[in-house]
PDB file of N, CA and C in Angstrom:
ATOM      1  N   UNK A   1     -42.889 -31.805  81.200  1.00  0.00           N
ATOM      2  CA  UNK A   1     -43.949 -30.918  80.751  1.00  0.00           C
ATOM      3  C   UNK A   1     -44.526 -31.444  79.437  1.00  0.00           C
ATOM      4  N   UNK A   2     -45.324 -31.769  79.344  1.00  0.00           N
ATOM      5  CA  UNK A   2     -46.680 -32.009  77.954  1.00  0.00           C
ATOM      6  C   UNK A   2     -46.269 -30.836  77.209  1.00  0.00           C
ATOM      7  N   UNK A   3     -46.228 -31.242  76.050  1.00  0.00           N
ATOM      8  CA  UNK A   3     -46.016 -30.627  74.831  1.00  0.00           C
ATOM      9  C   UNK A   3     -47.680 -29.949  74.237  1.00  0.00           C
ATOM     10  N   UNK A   4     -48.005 -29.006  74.123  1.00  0.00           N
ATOM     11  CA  UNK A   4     -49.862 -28.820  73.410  1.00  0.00           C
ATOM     12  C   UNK A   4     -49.017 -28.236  71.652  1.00  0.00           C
ATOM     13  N   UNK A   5     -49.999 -29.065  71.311  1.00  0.00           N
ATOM     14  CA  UNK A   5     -50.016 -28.928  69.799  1.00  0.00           C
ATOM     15  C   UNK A   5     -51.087 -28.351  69.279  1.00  0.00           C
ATOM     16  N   UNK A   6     -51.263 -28.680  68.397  1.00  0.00           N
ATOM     17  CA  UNK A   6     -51.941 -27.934  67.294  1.00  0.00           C
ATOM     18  C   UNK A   6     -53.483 -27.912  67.414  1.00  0.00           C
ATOM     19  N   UNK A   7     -53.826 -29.616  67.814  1.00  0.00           N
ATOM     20  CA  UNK A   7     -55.303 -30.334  68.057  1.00  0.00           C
ATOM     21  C   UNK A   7     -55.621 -29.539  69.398  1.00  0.00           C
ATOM     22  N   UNK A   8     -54.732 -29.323  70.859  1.00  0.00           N
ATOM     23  CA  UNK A   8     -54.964 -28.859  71.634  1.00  0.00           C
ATOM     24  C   UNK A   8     -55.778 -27.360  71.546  1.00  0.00           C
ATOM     25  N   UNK A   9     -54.535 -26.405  70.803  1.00  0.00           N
ATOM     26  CA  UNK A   9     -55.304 -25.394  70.550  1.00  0.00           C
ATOM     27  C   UNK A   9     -56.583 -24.682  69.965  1.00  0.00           C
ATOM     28  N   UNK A  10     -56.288 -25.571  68.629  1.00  0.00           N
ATOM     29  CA  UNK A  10     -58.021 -25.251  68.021  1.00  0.00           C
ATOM     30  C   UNK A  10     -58.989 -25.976  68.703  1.00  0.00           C
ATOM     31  N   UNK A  11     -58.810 -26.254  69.813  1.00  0.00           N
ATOM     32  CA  UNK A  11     -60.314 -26.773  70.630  1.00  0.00           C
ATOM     33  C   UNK A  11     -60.272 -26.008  71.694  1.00  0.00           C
ATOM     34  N   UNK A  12     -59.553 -24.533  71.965  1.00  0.00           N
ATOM     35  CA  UNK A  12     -59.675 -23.823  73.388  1.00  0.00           C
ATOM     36  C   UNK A  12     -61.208 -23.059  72.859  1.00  0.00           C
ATOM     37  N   UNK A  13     -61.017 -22.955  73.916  1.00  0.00           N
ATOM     38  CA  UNK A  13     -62.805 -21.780  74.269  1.00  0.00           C
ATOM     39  C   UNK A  13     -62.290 -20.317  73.660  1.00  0.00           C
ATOM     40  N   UNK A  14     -62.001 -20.183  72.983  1.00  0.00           N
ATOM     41  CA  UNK A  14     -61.319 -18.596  72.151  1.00  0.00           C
ATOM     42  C   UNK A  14     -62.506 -17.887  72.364  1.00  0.00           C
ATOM     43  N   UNK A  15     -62.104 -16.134  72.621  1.00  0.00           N
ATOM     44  CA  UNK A  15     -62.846 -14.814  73.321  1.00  0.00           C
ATOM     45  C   UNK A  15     -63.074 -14.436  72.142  1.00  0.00           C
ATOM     46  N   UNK A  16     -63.830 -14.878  71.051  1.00  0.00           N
ATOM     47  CA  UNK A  16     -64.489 -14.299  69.820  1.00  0.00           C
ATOM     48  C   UNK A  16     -65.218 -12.792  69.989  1.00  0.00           C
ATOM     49  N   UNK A  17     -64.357 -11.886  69.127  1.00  0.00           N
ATOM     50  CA  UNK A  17     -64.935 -10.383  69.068  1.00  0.00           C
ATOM     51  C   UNK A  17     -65.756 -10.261  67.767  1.00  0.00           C
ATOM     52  N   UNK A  18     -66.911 -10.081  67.463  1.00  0.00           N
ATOM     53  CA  UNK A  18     -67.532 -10.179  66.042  1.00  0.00           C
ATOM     54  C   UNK A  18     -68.055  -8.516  65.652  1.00  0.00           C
ATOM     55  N   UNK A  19     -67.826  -8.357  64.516  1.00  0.00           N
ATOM     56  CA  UNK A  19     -68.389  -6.925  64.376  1.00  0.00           C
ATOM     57  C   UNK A  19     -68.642  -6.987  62.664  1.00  0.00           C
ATOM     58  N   UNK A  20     -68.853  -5.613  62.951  1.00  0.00           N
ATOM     59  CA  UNK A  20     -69.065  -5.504  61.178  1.00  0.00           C
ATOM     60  C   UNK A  20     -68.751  -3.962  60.630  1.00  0.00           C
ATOM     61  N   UNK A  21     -67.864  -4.110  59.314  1.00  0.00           N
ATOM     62  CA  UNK A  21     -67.451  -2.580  59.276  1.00  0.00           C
ATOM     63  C   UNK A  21     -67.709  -2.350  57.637  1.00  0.00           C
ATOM     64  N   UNK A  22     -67.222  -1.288  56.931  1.00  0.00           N
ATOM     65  CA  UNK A  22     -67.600  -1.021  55.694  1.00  0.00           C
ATOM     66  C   UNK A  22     -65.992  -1.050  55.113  1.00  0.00           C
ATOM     67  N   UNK A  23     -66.055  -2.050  54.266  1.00  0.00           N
ATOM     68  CA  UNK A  23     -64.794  -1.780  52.962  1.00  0.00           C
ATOM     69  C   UNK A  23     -65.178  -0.407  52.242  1.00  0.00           C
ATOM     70  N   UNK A  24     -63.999  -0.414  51.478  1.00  0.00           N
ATOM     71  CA  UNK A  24     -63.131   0.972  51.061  1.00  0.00           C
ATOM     72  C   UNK A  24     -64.290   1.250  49.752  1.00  0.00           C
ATOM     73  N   UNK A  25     -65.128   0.535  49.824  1.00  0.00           N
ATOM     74  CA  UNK A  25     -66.509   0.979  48.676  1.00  0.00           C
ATOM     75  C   UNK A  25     -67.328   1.310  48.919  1.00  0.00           C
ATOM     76  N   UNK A  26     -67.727   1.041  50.684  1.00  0.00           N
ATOM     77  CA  UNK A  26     -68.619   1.449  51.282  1.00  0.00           C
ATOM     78  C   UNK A  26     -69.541   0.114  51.777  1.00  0.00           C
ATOM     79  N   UNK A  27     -69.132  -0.950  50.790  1.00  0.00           N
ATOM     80  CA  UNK A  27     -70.256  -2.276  51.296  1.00  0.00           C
ATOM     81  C   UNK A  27     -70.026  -3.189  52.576  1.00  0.00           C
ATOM     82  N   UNK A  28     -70.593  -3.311  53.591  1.00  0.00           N
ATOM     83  CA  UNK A  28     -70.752  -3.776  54.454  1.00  0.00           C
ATOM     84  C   UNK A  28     -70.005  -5.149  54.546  1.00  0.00           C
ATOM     85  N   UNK A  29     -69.004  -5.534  55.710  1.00  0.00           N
ATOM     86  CA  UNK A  29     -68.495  -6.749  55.973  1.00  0.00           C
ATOM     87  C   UNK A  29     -68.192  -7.466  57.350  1.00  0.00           C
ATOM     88  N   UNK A  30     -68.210  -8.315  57.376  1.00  0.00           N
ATOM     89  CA  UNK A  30     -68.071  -8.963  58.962  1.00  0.00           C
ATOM     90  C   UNK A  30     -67.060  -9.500  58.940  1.00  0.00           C
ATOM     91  N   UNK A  31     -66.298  -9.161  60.806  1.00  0.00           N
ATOM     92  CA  UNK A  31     -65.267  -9.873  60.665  1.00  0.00           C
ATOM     93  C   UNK A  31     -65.613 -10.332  62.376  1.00  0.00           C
ATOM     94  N   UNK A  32     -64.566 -11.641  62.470  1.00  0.00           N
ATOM     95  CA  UNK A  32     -63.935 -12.044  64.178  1.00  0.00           C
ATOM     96  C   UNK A  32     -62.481 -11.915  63.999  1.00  0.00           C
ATOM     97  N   UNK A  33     -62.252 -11.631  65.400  1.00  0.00           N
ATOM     98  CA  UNK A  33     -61.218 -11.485  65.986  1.00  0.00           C
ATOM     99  C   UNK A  33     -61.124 -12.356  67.168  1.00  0.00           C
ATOM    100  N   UNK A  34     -60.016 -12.480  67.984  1.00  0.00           N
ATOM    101  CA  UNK A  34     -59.611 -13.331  68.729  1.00  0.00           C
ATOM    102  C   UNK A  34     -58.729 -12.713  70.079  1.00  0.00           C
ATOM    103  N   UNK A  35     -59.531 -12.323  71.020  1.00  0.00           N
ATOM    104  CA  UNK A  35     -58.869 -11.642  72.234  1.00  0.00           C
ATOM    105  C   UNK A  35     -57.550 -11.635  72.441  1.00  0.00           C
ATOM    106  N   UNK A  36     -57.238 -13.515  72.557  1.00  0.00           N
ATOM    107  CA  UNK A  36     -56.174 -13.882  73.279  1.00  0.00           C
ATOM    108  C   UNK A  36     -54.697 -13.775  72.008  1.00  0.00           C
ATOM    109  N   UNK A  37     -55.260 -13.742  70.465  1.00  0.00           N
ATOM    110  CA  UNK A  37     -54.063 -13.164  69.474  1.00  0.00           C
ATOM    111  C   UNK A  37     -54.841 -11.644  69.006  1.00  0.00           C
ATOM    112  N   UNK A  38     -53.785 -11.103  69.275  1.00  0.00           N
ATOM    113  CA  UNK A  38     -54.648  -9.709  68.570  1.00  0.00           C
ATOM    114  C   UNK A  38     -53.831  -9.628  67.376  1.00  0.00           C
ATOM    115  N   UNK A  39     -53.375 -10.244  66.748  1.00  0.00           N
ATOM    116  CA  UNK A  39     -53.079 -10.222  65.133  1.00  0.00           C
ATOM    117  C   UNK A  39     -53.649 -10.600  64.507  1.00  0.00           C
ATOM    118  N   UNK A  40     -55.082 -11.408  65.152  1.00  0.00           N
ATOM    119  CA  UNK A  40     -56.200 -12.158  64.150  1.00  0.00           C
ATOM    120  C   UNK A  40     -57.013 -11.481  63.632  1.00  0.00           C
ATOM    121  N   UNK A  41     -57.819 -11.990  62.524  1.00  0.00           N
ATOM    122  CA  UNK A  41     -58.502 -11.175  62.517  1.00  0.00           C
ATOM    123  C   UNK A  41     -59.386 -11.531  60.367  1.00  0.00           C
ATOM    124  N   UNK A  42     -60.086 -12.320  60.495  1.00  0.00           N
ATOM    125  CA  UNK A  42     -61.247 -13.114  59.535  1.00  0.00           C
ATOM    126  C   UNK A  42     -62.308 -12.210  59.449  1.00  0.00           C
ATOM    127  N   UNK A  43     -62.208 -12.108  57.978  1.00  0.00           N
ATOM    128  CA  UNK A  43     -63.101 -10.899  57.330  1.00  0.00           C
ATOM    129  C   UNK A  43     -63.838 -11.963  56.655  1.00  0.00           C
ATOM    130  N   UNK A  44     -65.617 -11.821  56.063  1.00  0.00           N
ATOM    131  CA  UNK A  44     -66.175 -12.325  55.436  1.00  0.00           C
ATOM    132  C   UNK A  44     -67.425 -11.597  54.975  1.00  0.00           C
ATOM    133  N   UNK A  45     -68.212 -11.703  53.373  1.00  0.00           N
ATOM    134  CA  UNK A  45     -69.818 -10.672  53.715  1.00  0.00           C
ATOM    135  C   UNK A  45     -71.065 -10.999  54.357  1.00  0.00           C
ATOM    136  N   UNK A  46     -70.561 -12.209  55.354  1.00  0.00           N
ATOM    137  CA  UNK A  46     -71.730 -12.379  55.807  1.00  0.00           C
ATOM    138  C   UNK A  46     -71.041 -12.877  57.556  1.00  0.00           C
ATOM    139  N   UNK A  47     -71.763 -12.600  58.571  1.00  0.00           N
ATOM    140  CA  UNK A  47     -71.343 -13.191  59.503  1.00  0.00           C
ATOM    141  C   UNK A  47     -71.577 -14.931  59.529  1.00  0.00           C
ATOM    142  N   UNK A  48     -72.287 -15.301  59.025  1.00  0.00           N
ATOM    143  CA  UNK A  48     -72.465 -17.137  59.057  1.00  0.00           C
ATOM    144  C   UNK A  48     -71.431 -17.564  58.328  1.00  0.00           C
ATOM    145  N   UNK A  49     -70.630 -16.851  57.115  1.00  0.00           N
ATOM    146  CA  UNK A  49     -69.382 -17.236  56.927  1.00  0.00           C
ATOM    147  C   UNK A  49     -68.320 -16.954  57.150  1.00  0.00           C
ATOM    148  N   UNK A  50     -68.194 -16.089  57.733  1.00  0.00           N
ATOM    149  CA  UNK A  50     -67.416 -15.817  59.177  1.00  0.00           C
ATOM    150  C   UNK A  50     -67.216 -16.880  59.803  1.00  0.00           C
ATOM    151  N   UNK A  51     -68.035 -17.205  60.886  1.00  0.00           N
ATOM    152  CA  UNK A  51     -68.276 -17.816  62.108  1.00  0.00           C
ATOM    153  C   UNK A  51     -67.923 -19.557  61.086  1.00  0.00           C
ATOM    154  N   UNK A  52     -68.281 -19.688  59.691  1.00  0.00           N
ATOM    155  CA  UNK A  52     -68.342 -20.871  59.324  1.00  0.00           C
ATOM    156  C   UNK A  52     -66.932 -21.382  59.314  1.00  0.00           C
ATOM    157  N   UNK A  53     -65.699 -19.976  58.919  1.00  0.00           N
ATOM    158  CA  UNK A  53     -64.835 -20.614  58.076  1.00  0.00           C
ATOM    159  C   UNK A  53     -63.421 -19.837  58.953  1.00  0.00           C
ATOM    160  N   UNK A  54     -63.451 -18.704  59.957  1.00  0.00           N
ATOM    161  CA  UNK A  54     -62.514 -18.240  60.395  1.00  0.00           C
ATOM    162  C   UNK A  54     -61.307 -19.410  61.214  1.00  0.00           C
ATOM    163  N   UNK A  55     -61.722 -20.686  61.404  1.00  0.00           N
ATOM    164  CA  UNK A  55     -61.091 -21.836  61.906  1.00  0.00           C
ATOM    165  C   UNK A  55     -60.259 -22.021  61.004  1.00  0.00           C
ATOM    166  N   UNK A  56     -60.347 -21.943  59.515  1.00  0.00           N
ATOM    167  CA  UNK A  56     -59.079 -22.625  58.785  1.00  0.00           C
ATOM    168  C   UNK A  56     -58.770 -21.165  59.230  1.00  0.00           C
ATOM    169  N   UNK A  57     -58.607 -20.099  58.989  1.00  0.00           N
ATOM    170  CA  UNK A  57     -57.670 -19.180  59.138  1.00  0.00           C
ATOM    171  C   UNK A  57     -56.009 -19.651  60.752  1.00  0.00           C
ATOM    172  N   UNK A  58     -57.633 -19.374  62.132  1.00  0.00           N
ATOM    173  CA  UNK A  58     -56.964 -20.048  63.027  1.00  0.00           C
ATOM    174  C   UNK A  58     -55.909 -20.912  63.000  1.00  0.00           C
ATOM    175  N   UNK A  59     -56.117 -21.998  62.280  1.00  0.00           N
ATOM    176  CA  UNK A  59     -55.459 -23.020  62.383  1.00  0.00           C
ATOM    177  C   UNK A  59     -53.966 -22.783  61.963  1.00  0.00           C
ATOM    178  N   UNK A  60     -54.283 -21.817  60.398  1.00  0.00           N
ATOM    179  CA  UNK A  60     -52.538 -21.261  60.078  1.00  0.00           C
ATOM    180  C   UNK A  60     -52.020 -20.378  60.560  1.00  0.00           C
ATOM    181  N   UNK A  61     -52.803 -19.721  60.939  1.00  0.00           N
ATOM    182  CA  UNK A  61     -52.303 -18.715  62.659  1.00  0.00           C
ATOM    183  C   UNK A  61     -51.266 -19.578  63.514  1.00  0.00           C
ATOM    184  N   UNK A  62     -52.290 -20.329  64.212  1.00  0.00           N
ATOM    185  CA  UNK A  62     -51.512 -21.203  65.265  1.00  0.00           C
ATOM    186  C   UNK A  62     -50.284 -22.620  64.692  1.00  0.00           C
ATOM    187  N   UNK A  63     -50.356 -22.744  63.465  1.00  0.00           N
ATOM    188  CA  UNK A  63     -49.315 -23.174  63.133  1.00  0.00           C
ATOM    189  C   UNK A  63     -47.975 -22.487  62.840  1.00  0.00           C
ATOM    190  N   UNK A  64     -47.872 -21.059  62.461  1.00  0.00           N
ATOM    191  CA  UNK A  64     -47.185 -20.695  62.294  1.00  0.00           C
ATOM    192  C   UNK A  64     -46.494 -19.772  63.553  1.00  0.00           C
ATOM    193  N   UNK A  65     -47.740 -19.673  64.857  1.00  0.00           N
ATOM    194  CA  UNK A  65     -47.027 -19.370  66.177  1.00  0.00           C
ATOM    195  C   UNK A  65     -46.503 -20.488  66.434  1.00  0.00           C
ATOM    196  N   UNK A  66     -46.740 -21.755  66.412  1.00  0.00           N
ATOM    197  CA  UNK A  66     -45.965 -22.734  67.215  1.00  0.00           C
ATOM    198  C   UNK A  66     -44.433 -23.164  66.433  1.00  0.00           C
ATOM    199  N   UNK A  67     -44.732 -22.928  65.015  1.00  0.00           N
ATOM    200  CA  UNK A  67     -43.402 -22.881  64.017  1.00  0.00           C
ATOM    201  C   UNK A  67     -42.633 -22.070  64.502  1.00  0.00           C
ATOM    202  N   UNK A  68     -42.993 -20.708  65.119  1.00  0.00           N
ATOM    203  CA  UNK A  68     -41.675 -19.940  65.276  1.00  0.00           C
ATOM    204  C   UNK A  68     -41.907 -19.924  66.805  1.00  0.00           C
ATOM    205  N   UNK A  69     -42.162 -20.951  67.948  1.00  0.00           N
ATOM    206  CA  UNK A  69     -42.104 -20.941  68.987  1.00  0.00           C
ATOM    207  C   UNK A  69     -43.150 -19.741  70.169  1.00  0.00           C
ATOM    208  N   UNK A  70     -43.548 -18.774  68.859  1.00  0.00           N
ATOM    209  CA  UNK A  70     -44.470 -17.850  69.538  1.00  0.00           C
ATOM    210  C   UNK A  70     -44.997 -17.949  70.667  1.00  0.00           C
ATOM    211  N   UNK A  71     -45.423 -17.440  71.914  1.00  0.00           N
ATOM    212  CA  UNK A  71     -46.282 -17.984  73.508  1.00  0.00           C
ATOM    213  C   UNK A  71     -47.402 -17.641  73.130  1.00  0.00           C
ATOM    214  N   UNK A  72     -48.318 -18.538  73.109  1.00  0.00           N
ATOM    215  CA  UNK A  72     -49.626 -18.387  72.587  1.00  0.00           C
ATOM    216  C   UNK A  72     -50.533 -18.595  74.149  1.00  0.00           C
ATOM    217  N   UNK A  73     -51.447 -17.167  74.221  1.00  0.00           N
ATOM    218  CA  UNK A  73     -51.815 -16.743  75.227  1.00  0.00           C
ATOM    219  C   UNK A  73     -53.348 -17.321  75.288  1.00  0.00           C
ATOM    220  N   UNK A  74     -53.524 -18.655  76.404  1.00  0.00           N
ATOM    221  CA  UNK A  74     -54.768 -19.109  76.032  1.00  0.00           C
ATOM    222  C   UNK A  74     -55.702 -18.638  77.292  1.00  0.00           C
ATOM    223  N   UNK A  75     -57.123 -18.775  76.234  1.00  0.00           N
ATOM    224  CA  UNK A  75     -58.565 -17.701  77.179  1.00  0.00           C
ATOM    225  C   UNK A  75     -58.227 -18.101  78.666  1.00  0.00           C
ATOM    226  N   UNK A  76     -58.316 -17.207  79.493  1.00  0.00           N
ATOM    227  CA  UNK A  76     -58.433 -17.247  80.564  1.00  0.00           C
ATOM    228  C   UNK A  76     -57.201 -16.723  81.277  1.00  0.00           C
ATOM    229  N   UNK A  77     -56.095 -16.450  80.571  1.00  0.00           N
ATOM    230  CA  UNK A  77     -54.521 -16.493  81.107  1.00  0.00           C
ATOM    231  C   UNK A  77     -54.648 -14.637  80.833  1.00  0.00           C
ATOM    232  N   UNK A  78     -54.003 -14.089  81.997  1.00  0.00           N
ATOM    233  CA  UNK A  78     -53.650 -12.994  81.647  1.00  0.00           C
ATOM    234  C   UNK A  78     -52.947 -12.504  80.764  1.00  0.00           C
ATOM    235  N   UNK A  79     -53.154 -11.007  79.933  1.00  0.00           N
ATOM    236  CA  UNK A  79     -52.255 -10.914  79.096  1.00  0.00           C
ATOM    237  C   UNK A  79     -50.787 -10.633  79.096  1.00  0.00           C
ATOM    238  N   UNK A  80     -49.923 -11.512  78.698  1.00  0.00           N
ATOM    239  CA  UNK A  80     -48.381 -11.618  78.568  1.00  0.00           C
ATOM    240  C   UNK A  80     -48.032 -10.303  79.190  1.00  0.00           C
ATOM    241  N   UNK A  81     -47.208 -10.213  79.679  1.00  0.00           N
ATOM    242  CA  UNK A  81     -45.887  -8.729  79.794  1.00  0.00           C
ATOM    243  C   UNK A  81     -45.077  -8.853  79.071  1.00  0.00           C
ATOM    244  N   UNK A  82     -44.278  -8.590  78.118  1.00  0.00           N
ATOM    245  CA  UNK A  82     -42.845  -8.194  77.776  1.00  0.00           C
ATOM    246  C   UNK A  82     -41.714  -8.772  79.120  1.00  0.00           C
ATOM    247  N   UNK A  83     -40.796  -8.861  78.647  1.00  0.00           N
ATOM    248  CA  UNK A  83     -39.747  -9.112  79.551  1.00  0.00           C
ATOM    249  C   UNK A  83     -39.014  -7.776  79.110  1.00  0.00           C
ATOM    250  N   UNK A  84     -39.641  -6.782  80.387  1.00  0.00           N
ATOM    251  CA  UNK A  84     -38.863  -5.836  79.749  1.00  0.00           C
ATOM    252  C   UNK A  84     -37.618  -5.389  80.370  1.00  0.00           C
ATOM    253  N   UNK A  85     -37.217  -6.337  80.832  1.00  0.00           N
ATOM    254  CA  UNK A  85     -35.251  -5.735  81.509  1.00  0.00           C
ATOM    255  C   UNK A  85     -34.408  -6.988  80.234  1.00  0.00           C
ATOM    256  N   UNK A  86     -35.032  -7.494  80.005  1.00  0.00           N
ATOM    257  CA  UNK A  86     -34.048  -8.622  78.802  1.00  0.00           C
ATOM    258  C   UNK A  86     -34.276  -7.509  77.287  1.00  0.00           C
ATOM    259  N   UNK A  87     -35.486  -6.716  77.276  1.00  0.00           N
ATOM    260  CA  UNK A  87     -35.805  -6.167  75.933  1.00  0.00           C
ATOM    261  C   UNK A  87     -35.304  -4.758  75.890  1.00  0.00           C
ATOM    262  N   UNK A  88     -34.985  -4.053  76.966  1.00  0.00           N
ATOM    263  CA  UNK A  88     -34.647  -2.982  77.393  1.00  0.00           C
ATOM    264  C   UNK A  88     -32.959  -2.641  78.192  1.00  0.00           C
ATOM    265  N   UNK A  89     -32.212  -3.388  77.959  1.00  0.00           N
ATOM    266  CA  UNK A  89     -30.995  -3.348  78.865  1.00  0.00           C
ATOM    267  C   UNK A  89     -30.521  -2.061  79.700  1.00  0.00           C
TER     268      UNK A  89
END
């Protein structure tokens, strides 16, 4: 089995969610998110720096899933189940 690293991942087709919400002052901010990790999640005040810069985020995302072996669920793959008779005895 091929090993996918790091280069592999930051070049998948990622399910970018973009929106925009109000900080705790009231001023307007944009963020993406990422379907296939729902722990992501790149805040910026403008969406063009958003969209410019949420990749370095990515990148220490996905280094630190593959550091701790994490299953990183790529676009197109259904979402994971639990193993739930190993998590549940």
């Amino acid at each position: 089995m091929t090993q996918k690293n790091l280069d592999y991942y930051l070049n998948l087709n990622w399910t970018l969610i973009e929106g925009e919400d109000l900080d705790f002052e009231g001023k307007p901010y944009h963020y993406i998110m990422i379907e296939e990790i729902p722990s992501f999640c790149f805040c910026a005040k403008t969406i063009e720096k958003a969209r410019e810069n949420y990749k370095k985020q990515l990148k220490l995302s996905l280094l630190v899933m593959l550091e701790s072996g994490e299953t990183i669920r790529e676009p197109g793959q259904s979402e994971i189940e639990p193993d739930w008779e190993n998590l549940c005895p």
